[in-house]
N, C-alpha and C. Protein backbone atom coordinates (compact mmCIF):
# COMPACT_ATOMS: atom_id res chain seq x y z
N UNK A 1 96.35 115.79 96.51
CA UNK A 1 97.61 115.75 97.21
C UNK A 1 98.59 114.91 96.38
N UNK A 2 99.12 115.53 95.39
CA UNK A 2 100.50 114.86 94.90
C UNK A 2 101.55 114.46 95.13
N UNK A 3 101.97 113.18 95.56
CA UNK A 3 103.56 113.02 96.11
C UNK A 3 104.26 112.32 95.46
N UNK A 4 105.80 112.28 94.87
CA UNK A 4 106.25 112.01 93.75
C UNK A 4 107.41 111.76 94.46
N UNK A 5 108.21 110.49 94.60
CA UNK A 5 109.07 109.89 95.21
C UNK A 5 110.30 108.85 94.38
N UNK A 6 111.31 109.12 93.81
CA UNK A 6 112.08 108.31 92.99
C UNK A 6 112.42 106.87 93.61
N UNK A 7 112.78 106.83 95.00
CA UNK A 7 113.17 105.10 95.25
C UNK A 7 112.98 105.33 96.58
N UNK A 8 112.15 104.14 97.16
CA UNK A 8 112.00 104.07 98.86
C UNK A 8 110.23 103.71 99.07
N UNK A 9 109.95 103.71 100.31
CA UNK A 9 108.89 103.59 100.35
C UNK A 9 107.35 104.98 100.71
N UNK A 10 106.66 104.77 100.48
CA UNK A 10 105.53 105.62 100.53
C UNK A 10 104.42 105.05 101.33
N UNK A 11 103.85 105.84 102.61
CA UNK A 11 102.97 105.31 103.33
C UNK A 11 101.92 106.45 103.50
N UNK A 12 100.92 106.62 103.36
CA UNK A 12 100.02 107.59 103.52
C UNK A 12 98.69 107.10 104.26
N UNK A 13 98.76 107.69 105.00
CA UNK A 13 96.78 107.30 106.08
C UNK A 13 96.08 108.69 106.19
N UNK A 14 95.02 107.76 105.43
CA UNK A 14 94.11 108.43 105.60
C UNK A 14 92.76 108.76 106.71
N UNK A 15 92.17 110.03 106.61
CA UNK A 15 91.11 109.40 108.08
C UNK A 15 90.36 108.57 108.27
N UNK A 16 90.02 107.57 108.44
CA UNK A 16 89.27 106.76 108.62
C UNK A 16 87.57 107.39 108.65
N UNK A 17 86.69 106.71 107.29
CA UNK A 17 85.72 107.15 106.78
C UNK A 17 85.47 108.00 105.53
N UNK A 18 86.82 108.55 105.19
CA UNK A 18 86.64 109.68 104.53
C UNK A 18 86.27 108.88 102.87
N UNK A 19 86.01 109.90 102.15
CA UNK A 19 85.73 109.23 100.81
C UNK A 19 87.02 109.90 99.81
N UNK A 20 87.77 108.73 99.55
CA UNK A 20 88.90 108.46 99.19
C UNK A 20 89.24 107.85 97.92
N UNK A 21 90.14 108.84 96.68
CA UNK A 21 90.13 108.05 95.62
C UNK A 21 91.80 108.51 95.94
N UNK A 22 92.55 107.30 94.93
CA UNK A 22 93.98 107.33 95.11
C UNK A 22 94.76 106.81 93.34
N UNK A 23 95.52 107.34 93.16
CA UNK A 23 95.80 106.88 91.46
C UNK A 23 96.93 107.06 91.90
N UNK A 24 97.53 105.77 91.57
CA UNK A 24 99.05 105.51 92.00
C UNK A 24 99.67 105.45 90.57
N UNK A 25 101.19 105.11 90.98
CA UNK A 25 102.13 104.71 89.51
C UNK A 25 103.59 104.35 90.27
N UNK A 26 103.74 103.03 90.35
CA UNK A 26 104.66 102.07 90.57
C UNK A 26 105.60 101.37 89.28
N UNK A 27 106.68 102.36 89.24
CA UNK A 27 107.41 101.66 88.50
C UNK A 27 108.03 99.82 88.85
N UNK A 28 108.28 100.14 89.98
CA UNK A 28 108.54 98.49 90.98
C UNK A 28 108.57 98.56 92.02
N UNK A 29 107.72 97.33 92.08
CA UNK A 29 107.29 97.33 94.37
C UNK A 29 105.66 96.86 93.98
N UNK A 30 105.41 97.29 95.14
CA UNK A 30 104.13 97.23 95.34
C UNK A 30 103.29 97.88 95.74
N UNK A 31 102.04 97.68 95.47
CA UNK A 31 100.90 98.61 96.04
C UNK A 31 99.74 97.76 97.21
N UNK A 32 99.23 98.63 98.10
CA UNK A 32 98.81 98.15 99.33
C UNK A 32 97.53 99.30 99.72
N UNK A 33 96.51 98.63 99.50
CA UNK A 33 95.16 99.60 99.94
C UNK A 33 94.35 99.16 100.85
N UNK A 34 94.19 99.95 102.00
CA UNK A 34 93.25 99.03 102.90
C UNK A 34 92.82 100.42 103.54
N UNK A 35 91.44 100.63 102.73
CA UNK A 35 90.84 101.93 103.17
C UNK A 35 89.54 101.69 103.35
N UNK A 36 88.43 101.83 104.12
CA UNK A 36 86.96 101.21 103.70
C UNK A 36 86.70 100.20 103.51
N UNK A 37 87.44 99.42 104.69
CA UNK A 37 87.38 97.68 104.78
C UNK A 37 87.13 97.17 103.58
N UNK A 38 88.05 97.73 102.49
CA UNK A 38 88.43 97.44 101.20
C UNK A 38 89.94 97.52 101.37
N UNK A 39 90.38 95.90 100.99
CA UNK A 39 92.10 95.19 101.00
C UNK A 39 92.44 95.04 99.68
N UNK A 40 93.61 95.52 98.89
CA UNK A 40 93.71 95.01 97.70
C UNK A 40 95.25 95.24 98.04
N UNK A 41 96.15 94.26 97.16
CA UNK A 41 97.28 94.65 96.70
C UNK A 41 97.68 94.35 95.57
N UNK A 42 98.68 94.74 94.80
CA UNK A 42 99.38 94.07 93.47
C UNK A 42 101.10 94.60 93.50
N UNK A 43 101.27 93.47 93.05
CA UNK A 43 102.98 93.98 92.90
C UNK A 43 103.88 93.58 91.32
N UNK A 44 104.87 94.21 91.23
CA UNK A 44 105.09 93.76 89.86
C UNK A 44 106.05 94.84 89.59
N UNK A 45 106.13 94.82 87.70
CA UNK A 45 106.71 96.05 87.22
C UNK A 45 105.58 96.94 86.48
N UNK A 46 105.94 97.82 86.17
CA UNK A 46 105.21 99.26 85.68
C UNK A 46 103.75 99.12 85.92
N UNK A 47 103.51 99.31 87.35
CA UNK A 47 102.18 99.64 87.45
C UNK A 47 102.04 100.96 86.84
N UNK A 48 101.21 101.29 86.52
CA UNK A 48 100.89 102.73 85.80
C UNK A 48 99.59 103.27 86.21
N UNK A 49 99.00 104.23 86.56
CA UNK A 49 97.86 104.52 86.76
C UNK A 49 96.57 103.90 87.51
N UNK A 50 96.98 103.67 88.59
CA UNK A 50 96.11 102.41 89.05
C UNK A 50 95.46 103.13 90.20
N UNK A 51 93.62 102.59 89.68
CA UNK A 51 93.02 103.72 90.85
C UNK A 51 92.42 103.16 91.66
N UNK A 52 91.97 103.30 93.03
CA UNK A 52 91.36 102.88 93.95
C UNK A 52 90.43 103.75 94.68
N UNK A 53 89.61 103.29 95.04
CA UNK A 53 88.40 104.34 95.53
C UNK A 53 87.71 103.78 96.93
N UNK A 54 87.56 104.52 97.90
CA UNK A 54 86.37 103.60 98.56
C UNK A 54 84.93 103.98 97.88
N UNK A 55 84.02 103.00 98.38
CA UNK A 55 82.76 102.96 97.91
C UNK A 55 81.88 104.29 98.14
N UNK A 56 82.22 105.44 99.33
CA UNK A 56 81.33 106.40 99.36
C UNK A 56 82.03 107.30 97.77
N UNK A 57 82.98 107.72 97.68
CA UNK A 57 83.89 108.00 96.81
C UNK A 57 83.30 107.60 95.40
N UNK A 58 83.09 106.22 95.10
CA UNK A 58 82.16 105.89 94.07
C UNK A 58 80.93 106.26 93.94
N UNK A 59 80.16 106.44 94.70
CA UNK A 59 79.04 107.05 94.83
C UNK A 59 78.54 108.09 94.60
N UNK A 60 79.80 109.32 94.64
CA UNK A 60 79.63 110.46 94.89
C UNK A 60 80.84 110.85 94.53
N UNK A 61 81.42 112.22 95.28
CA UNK A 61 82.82 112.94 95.13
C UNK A 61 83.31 112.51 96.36
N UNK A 62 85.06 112.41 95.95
CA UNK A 62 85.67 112.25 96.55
C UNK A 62 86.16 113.53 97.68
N UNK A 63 86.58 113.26 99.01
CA UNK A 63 86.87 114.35 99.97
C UNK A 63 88.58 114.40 99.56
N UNK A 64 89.30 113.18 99.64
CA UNK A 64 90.43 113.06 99.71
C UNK A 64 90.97 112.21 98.12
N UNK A 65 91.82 113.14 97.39
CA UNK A 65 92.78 112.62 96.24
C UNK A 65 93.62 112.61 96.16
N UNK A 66 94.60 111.19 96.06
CA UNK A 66 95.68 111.58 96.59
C UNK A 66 96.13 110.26 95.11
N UNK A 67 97.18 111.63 95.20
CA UNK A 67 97.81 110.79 93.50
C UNK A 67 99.64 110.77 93.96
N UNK A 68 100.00 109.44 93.63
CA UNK A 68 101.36 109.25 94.64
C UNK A 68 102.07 108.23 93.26
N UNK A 69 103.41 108.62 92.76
CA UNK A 69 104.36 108.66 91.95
C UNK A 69 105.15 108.12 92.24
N UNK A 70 105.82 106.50 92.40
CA UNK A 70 107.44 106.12 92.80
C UNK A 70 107.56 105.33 91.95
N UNK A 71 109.48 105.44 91.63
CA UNK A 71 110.03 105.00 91.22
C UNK A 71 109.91 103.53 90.66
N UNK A 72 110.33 103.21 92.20
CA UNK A 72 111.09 101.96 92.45
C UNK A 72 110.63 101.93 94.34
N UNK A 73 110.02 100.71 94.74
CA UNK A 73 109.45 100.45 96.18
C UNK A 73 107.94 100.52 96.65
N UNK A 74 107.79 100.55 97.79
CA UNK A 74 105.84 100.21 98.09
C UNK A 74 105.16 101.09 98.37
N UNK A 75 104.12 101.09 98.42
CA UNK A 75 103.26 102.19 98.53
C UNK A 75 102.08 101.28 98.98
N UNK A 76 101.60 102.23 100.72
CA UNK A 76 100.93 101.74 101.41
C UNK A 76 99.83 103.11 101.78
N UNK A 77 98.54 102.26 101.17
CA UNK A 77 97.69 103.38 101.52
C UNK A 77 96.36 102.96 102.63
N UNK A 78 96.63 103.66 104.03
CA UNK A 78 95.82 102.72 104.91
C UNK A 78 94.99 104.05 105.94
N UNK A 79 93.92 103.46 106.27
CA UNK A 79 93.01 104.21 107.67
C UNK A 79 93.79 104.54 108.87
N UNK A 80 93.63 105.96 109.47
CA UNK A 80 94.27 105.69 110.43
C UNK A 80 93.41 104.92 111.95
């Protein structure tokens, strides 16, 4: 699932459980993962390629890929 966004914010939830990899790219803002009672964030300039996985996902194949593109602003990737 590709979403590609020039300036603003990005919020995507996912189902809760699913096995989930996500490869972001933050030109500026931040990033926010809280999928598989796995919390991470980072903020800054040119994030580039930055991947996150839950642990079934590592294990195995992913159900859900979701590769998300902004500018400029945050990007929040959470359970619903």
């Amino acid at each position: 699932m590709p979403i590609s966004v020039g300036v603003g914010d990005v919020r995507v939830i996912v189902p809760q459980g699913a096995a989930v990899r996500a490869v972001v790219t933050n030109g500026a803002g931040s990033v926010s993962w809280d999928v598989g009672g796995d919390s991470q964030s980072t903020d800054g300039l040119g994030l580039s390629d930055r991947t996150f996985e839950t642990q079934s996902a590592q294990d195995g194949q992913a159900e859900l890929v979701v590769e998300v593109s902004l500018g400029a602003g945050d990007i929040t990737i959470e359970e619903n």
